[in-house]
PDBML (XML) file of the C-alpha atoms, coordinates in Angstrom:
<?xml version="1.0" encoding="UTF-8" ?>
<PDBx:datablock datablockName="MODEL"
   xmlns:PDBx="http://pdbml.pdb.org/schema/pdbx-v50.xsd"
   xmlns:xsi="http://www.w3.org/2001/XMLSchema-instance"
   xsi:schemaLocation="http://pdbml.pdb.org/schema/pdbx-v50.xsd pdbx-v50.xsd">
   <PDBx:atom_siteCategory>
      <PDBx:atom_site id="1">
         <PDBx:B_iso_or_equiv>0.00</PDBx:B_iso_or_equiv>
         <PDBx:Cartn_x>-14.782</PDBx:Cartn_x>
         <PDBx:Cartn_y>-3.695</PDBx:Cartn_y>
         <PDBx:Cartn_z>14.478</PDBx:Cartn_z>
         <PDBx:auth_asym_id>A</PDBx:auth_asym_id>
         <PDBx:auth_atom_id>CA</PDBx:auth_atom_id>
         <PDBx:auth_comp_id>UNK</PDBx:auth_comp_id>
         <PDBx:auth_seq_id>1</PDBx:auth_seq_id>
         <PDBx:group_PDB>ATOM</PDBx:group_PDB>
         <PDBx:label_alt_id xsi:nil="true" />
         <PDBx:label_asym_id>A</PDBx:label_asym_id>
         <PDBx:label_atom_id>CA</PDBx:label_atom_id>
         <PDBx:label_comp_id>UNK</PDBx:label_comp_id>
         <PDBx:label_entity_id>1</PDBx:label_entity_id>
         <PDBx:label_seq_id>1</PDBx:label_seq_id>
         <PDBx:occupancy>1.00</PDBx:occupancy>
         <PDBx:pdbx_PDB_model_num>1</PDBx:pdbx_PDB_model_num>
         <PDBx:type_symbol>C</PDBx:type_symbol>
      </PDBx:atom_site>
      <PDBx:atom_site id="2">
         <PDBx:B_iso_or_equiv>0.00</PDBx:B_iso_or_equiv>
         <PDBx:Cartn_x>-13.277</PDBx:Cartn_x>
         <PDBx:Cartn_y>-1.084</PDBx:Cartn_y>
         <PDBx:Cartn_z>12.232</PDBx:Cartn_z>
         <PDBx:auth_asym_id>A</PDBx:auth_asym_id>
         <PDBx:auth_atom_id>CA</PDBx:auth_atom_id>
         <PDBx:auth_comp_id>UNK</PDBx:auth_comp_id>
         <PDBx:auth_seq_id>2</PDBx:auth_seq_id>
         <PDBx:group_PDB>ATOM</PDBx:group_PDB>
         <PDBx:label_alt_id xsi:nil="true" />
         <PDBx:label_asym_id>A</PDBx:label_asym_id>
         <PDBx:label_atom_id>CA</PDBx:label_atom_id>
         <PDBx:label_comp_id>UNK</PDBx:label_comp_id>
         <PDBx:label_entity_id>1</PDBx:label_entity_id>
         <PDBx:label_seq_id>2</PDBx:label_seq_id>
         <PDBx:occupancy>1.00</PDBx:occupancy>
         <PDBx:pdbx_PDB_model_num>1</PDBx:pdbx_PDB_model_num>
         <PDBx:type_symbol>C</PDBx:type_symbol>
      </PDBx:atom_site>
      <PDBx:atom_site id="3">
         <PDBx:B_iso_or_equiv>0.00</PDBx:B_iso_or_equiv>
         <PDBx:Cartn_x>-9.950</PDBx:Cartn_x>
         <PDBx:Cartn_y>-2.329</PDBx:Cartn_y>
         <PDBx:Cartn_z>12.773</PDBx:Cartn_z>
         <PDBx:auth_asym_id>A</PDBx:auth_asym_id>
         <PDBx:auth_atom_id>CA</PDBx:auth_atom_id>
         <PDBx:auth_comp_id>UNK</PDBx:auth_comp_id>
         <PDBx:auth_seq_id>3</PDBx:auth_seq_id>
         <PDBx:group_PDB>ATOM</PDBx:group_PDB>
         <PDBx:label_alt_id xsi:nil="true" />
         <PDBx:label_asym_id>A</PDBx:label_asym_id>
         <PDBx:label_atom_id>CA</PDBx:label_atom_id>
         <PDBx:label_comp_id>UNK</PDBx:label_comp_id>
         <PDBx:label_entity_id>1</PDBx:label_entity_id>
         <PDBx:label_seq_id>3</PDBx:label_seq_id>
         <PDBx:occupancy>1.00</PDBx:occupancy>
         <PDBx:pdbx_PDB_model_num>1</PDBx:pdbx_PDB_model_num>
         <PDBx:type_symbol>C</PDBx:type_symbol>
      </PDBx:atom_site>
      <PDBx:atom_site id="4">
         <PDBx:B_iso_or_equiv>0.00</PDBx:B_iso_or_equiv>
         <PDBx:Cartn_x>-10.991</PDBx:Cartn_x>
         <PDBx:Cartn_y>-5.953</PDBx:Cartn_y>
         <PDBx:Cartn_z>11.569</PDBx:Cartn_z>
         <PDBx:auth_asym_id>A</PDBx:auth_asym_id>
         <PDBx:auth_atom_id>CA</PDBx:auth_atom_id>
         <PDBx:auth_comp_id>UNK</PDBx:auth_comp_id>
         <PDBx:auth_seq_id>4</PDBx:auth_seq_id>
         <PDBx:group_PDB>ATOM</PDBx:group_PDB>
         <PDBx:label_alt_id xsi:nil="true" />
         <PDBx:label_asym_id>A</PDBx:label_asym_id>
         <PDBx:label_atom_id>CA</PDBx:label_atom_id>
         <PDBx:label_comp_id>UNK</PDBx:label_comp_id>
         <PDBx:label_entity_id>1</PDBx:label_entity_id>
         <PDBx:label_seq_id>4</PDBx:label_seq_id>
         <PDBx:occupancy>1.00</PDBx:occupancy>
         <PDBx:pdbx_PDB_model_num>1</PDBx:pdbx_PDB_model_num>
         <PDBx:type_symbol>C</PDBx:type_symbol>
      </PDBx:atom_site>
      <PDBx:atom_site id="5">
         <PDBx:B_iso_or_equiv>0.00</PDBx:B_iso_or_equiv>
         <PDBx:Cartn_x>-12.829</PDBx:Cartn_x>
         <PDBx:Cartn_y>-4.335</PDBx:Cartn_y>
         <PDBx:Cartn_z>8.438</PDBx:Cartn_z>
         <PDBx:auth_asym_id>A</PDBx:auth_asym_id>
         <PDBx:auth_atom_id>CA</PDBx:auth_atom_id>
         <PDBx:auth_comp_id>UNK</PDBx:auth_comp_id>
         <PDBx:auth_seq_id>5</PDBx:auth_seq_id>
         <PDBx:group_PDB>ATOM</PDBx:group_PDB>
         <PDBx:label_alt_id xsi:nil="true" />
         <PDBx:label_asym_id>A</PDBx:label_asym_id>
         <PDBx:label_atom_id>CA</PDBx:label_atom_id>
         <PDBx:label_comp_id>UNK</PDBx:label_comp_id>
         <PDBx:label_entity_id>1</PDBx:label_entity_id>
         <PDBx:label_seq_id>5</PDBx:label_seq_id>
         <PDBx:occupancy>1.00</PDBx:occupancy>
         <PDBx:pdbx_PDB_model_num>1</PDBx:pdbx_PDB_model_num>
         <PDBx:type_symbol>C</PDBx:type_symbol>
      </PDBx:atom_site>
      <PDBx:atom_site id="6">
         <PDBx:B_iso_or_equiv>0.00</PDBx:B_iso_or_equiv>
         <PDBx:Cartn_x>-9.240</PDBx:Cartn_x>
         <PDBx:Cartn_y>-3.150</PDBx:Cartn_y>
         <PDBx:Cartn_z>7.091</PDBx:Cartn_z>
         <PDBx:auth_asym_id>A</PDBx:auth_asym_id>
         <PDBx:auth_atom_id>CA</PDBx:auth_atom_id>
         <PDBx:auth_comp_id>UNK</PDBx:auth_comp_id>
         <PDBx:auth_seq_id>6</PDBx:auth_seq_id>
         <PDBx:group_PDB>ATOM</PDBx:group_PDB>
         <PDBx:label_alt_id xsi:nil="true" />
         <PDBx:label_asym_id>A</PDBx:label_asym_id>
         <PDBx:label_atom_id>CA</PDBx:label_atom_id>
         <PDBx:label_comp_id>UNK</PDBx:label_comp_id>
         <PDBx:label_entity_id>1</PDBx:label_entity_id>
         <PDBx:label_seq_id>6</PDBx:label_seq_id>
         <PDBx:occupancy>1.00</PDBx:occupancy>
         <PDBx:pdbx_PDB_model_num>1</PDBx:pdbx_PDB_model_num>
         <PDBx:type_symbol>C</PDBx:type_symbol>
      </PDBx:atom_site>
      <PDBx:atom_site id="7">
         <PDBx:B_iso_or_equiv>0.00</PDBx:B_iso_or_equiv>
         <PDBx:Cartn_x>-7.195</PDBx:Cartn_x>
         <PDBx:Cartn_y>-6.442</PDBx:Cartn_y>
         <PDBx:Cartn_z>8.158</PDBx:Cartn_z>
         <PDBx:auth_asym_id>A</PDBx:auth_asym_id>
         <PDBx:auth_atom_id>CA</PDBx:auth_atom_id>
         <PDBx:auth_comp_id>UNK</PDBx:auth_comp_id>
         <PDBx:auth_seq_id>7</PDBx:auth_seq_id>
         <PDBx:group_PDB>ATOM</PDBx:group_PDB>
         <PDBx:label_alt_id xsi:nil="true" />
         <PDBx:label_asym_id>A</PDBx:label_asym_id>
         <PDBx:label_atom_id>CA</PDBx:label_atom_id>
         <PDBx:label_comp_id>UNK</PDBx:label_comp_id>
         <PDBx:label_entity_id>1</PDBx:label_entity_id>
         <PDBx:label_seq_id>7</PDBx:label_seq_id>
         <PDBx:occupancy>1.00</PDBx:occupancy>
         <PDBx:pdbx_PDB_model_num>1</PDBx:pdbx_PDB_model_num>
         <PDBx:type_symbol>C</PDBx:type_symbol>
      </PDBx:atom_site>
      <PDBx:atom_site id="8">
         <PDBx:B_iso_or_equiv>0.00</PDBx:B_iso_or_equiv>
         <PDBx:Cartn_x>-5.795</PDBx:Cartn_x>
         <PDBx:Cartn_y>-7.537</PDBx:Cartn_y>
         <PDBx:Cartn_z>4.733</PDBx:Cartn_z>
         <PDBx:auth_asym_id>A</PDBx:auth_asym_id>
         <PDBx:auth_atom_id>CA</PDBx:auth_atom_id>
         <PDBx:auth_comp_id>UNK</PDBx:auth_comp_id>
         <PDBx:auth_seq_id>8</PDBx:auth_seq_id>
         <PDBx:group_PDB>ATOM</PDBx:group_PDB>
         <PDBx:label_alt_id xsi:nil="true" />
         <PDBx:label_asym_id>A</PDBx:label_asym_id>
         <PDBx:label_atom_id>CA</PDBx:label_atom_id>
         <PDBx:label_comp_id>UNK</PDBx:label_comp_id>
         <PDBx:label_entity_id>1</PDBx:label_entity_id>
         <PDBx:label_seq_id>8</PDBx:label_seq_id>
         <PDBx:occupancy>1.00</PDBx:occupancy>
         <PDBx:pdbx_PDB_model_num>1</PDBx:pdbx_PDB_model_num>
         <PDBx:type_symbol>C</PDBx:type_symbol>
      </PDBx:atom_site>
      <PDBx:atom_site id="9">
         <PDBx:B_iso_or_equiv>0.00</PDBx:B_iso_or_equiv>
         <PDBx:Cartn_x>-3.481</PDBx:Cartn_x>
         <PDBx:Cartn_y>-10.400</PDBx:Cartn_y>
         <PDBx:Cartn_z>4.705</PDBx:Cartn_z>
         <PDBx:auth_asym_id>A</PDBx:auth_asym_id>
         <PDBx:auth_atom_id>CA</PDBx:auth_atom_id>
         <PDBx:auth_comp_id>UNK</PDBx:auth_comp_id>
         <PDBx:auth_seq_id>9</PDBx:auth_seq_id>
         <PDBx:group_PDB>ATOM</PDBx:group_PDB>
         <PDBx:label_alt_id xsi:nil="true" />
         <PDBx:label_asym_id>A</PDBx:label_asym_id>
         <PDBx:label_atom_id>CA</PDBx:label_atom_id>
         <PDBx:label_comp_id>UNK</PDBx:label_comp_id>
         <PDBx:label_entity_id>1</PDBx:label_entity_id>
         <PDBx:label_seq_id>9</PDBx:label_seq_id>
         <PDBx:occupancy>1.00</PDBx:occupancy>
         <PDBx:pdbx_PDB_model_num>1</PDBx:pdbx_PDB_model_num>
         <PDBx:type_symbol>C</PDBx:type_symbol>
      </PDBx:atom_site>
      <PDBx:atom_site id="10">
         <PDBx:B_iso_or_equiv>0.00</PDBx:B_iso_or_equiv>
         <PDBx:Cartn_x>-1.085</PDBx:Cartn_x>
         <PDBx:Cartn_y>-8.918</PDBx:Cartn_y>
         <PDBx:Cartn_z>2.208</PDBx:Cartn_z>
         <PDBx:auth_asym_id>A</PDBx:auth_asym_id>
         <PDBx:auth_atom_id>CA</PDBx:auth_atom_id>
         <PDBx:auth_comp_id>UNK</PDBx:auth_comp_id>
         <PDBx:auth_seq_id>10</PDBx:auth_seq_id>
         <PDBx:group_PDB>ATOM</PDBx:group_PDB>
         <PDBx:label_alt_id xsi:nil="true" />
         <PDBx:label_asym_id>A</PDBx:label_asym_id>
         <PDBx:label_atom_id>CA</PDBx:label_atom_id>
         <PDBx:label_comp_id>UNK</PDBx:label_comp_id>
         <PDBx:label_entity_id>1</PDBx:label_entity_id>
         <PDBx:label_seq_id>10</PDBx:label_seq_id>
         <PDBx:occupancy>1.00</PDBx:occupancy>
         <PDBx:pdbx_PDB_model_num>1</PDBx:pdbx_PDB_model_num>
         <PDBx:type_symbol>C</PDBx:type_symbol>
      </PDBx:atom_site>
      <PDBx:atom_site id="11">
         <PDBx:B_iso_or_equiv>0.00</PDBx:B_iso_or_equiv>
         <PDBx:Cartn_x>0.017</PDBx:Cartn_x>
         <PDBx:Cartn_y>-6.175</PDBx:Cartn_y>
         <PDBx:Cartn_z>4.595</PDBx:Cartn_z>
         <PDBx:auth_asym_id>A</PDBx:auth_asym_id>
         <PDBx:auth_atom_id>CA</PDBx:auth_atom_id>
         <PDBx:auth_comp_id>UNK</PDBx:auth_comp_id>
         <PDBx:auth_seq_id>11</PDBx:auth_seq_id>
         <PDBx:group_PDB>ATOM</PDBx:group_PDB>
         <PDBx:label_alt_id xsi:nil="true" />
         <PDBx:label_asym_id>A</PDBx:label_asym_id>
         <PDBx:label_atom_id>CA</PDBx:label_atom_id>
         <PDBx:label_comp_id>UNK</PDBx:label_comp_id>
         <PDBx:label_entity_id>1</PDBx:label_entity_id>
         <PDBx:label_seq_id>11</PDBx:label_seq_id>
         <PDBx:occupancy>1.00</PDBx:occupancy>
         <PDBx:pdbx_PDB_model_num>1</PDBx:pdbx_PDB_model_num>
         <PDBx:type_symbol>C</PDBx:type_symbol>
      </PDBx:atom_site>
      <PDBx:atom_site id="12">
         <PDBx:B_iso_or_equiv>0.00</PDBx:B_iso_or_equiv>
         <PDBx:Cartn_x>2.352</PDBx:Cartn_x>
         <PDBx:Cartn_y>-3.410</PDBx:Cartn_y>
         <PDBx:Cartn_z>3.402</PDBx:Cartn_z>
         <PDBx:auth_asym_id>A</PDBx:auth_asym_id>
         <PDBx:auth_atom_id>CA</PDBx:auth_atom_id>
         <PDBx:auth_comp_id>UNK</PDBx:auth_comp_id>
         <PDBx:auth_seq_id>12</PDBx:auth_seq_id>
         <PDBx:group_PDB>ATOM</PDBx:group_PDB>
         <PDBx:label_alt_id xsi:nil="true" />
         <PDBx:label_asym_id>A</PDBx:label_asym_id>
         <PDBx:label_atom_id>CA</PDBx:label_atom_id>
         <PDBx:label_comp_id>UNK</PDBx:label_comp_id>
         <PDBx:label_entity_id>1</PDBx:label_entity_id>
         <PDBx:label_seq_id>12</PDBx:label_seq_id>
         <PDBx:occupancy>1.00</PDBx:occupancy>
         <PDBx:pdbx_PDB_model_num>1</PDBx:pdbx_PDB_model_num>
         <PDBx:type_symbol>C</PDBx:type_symbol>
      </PDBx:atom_site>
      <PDBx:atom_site id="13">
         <PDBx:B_iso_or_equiv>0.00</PDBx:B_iso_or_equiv>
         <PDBx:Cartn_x>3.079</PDBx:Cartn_x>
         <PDBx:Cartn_y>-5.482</PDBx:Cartn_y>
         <PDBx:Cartn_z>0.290</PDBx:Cartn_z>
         <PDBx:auth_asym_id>A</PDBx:auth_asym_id>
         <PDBx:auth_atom_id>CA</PDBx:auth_atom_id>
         <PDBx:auth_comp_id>UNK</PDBx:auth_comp_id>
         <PDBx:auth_seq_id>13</PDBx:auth_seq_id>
         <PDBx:group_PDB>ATOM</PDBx:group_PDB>
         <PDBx:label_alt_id xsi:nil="true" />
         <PDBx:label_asym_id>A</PDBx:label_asym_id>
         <PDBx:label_atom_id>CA</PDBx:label_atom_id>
         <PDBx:label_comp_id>UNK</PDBx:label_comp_id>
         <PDBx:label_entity_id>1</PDBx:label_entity_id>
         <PDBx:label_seq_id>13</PDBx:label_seq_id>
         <PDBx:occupancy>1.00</PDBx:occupancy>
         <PDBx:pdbx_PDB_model_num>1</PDBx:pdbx_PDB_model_num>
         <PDBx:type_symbol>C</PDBx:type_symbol>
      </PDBx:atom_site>
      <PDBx:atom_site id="14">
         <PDBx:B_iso_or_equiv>0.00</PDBx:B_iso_or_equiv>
         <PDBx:Cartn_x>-0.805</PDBx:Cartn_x>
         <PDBx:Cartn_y>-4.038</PDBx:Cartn_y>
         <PDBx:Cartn_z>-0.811</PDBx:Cartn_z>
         <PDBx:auth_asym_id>A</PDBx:auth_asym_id>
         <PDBx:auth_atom_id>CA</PDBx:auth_atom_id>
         <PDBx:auth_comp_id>UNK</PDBx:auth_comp_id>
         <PDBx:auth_seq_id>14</PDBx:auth_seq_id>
         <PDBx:group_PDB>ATOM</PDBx:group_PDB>
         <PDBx:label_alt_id xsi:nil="true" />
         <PDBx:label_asym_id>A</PDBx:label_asym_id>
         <PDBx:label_atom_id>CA</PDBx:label_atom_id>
         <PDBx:label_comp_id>UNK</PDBx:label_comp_id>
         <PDBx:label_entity_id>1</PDBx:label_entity_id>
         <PDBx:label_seq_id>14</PDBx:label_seq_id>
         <PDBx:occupancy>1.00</PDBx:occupancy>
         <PDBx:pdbx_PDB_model_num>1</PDBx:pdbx_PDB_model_num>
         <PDBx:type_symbol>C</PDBx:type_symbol>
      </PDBx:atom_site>
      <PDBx:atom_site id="15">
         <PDBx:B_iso_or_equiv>0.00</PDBx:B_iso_or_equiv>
         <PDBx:Cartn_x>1.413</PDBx:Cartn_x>
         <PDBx:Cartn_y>-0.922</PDBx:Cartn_y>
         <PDBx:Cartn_z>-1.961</PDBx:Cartn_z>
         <PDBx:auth_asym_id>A</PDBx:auth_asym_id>
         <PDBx:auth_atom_id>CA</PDBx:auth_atom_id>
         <PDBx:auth_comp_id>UNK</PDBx:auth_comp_id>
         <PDBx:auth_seq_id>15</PDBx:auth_seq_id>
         <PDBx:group_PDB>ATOM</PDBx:group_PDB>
         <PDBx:label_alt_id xsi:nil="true" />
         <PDBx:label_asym_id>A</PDBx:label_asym_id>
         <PDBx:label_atom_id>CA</PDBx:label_atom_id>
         <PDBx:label_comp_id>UNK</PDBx:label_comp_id>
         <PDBx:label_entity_id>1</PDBx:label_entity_id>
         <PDBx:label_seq_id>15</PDBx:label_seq_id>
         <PDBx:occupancy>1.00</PDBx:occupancy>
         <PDBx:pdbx_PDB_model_num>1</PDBx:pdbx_PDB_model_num>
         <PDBx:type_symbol>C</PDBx:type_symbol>
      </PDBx:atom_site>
      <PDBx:atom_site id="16">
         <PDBx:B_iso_or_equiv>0.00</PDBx:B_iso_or_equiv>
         <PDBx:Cartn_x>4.341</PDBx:Cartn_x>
         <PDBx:Cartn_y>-0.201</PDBx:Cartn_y>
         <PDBx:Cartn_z>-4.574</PDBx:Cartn_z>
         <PDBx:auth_asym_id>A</PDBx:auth_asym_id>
         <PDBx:auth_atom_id>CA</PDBx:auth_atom_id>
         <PDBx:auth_comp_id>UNK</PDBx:auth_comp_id>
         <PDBx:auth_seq_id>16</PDBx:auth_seq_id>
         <PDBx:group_PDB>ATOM</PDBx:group_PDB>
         <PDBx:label_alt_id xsi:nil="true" />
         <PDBx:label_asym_id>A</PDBx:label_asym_id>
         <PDBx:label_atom_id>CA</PDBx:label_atom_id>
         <PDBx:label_comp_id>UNK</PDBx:label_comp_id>
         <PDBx:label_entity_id>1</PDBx:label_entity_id>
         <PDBx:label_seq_id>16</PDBx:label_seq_id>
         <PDBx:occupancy>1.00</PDBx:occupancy>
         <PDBx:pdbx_PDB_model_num>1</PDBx:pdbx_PDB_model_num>
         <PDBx:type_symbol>C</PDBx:type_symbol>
      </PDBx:atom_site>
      <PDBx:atom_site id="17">
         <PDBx:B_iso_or_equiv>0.00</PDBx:B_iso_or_equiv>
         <PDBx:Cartn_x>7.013</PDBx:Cartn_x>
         <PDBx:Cartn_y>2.294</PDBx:Cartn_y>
         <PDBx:Cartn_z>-3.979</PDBx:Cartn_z>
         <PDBx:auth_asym_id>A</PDBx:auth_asym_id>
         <PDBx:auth_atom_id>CA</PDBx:auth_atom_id>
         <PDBx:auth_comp_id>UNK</PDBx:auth_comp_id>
         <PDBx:auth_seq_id>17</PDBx:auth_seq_id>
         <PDBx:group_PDB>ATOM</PDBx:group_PDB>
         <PDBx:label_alt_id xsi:nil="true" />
         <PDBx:label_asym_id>A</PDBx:label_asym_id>
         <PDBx:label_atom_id>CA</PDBx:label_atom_id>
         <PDBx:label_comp_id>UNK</PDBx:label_comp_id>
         <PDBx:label_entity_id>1</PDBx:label_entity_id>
         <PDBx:label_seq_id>17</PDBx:label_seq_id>
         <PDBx:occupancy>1.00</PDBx:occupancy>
         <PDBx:pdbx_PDB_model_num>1</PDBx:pdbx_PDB_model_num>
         <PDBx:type_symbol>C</PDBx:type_symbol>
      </PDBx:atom_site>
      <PDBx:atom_site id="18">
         <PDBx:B_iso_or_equiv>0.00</PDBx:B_iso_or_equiv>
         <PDBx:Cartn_x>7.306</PDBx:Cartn_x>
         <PDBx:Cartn_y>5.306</PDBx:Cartn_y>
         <PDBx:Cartn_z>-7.106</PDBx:Cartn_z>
         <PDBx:auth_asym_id>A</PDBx:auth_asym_id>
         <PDBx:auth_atom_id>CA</PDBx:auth_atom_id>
         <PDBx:auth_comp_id>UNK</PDBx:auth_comp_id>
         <PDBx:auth_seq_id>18</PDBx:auth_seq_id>
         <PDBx:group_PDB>ATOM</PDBx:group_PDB>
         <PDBx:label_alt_id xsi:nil="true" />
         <PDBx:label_asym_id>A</PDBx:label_asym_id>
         <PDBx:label_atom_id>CA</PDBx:label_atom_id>
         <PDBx:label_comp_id>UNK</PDBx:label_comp_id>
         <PDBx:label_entity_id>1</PDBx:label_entity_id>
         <PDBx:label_seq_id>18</PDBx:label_seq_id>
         <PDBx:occupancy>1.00</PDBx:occupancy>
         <PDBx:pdbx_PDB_model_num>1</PDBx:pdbx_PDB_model_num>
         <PDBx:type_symbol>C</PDBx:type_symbol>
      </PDBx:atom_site>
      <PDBx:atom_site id="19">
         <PDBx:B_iso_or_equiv>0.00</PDBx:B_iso_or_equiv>
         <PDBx:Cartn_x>9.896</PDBx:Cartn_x>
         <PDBx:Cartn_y>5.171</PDBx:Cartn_y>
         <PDBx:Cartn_z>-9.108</PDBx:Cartn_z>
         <PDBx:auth_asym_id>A</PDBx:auth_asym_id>
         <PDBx:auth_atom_id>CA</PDBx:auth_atom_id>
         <PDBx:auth_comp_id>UNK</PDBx:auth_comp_id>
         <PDBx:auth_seq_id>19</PDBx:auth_seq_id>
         <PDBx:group_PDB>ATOM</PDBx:group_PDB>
         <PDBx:label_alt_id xsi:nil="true" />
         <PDBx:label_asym_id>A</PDBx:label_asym_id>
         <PDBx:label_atom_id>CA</PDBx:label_atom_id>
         <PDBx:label_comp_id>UNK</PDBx:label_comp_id>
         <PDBx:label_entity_id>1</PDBx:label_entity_id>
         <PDBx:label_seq_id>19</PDBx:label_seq_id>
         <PDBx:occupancy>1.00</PDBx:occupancy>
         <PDBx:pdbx_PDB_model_num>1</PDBx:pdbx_PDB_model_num>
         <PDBx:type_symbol>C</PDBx:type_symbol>
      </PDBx:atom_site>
      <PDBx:atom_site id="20">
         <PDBx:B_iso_or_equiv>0.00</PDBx:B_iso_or_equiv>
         <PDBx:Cartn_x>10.903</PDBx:Cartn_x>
         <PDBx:Cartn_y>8.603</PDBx:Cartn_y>
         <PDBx:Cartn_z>-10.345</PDBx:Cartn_z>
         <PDBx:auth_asym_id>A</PDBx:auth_asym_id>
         <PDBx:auth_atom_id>CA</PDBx:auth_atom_id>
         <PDBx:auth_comp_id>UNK</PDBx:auth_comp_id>
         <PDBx:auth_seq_id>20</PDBx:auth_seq_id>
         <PDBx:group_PDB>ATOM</PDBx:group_PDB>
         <PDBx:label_alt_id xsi:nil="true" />
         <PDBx:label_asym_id>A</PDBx:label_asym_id>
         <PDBx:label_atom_id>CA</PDBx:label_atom_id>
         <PDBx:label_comp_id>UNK</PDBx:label_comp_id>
         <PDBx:label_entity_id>1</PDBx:label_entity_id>
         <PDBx:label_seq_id>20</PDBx:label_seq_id>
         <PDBx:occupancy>1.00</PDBx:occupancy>
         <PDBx:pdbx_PDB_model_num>1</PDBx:pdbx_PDB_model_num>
         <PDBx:type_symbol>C</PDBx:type_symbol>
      </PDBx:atom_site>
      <PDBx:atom_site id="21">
         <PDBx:B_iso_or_equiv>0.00</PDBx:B_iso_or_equiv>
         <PDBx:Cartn_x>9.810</PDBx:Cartn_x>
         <PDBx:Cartn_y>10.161</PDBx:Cartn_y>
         <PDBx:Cartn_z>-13.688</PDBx:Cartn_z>
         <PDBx:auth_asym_id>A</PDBx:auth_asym_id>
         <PDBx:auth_atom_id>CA</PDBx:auth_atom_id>
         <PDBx:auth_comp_id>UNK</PDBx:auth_comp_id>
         <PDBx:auth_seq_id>21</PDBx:auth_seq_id>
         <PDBx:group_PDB>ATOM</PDBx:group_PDB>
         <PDBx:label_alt_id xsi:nil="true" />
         <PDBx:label_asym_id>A</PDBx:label_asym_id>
         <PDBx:label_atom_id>CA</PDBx:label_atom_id>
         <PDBx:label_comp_id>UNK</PDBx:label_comp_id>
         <PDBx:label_entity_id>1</PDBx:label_entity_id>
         <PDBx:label_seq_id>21</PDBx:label_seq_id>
         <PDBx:occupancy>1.00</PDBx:occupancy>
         <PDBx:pdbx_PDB_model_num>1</PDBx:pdbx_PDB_model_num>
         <PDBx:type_symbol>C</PDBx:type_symbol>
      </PDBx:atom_site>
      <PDBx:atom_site id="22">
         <PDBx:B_iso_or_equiv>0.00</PDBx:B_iso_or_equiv>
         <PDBx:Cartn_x>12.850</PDBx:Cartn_x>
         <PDBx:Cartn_y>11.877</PDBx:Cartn_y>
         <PDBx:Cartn_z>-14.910</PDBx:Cartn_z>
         <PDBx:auth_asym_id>A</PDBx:auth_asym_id>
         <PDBx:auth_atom_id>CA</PDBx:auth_atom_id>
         <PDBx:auth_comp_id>UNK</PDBx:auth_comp_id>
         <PDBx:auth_seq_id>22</PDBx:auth_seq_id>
         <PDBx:group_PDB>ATOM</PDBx:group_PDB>
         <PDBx:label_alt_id xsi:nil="true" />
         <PDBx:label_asym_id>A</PDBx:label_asym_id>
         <PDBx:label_atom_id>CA</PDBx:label_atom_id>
         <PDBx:label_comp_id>UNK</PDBx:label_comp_id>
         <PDBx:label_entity_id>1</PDBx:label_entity_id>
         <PDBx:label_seq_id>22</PDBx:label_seq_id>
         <PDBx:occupancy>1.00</PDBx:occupancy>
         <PDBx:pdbx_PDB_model_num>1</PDBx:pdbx_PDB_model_num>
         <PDBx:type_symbol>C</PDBx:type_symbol>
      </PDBx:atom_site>
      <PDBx:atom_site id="23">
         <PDBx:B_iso_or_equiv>0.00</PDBx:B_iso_or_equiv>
         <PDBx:Cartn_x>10.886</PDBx:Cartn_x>
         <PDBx:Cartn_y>14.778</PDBx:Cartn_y>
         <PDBx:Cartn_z>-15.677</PDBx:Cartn_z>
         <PDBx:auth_asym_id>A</PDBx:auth_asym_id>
         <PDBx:auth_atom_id>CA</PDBx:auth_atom_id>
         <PDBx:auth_comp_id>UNK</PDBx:auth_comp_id>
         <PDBx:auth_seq_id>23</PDBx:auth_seq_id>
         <PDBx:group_PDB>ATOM</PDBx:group_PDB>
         <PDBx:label_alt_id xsi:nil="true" />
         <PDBx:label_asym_id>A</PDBx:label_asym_id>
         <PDBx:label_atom_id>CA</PDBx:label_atom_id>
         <PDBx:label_comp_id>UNK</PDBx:label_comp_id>
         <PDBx:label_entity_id>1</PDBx:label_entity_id>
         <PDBx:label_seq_id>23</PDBx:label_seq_id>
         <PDBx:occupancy>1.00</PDBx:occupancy>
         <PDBx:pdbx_PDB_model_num>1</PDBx:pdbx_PDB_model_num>
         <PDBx:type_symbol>C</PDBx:type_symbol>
      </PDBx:atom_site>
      <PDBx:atom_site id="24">
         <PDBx:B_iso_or_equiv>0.00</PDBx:B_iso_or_equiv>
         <PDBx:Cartn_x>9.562</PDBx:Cartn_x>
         <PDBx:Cartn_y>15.882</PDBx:Cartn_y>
         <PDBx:Cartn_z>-12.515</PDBx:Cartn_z>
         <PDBx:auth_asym_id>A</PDBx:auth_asym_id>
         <PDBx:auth_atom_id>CA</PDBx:auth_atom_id>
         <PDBx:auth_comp_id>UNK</PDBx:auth_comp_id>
         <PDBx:auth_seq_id>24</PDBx:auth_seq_id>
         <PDBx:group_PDB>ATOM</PDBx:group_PDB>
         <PDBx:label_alt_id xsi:nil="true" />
         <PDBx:label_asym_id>A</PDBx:label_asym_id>
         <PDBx:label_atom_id>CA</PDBx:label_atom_id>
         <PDBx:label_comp_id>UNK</PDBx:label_comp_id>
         <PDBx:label_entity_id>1</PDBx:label_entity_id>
         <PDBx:label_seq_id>24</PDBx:label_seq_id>
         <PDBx:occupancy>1.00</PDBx:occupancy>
         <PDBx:pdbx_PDB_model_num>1</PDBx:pdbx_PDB_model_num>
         <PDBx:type_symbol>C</PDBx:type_symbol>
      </PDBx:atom_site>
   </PDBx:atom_siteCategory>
</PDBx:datablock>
């Protein structure tokens, strides 16, 4: 049941990779 509740059908693609800010 908790499983099922976070089932999304987008998958990984739900995220974005950083880019790096120069400054850090």
């Amino acid at each position: 049941a908790e499983r099922k509740k976070r089932l999304r059908p987008d998958g990984p693609t739900q995220y974005v990779d950083l880019t790096d800010d120069p400054a850090y």
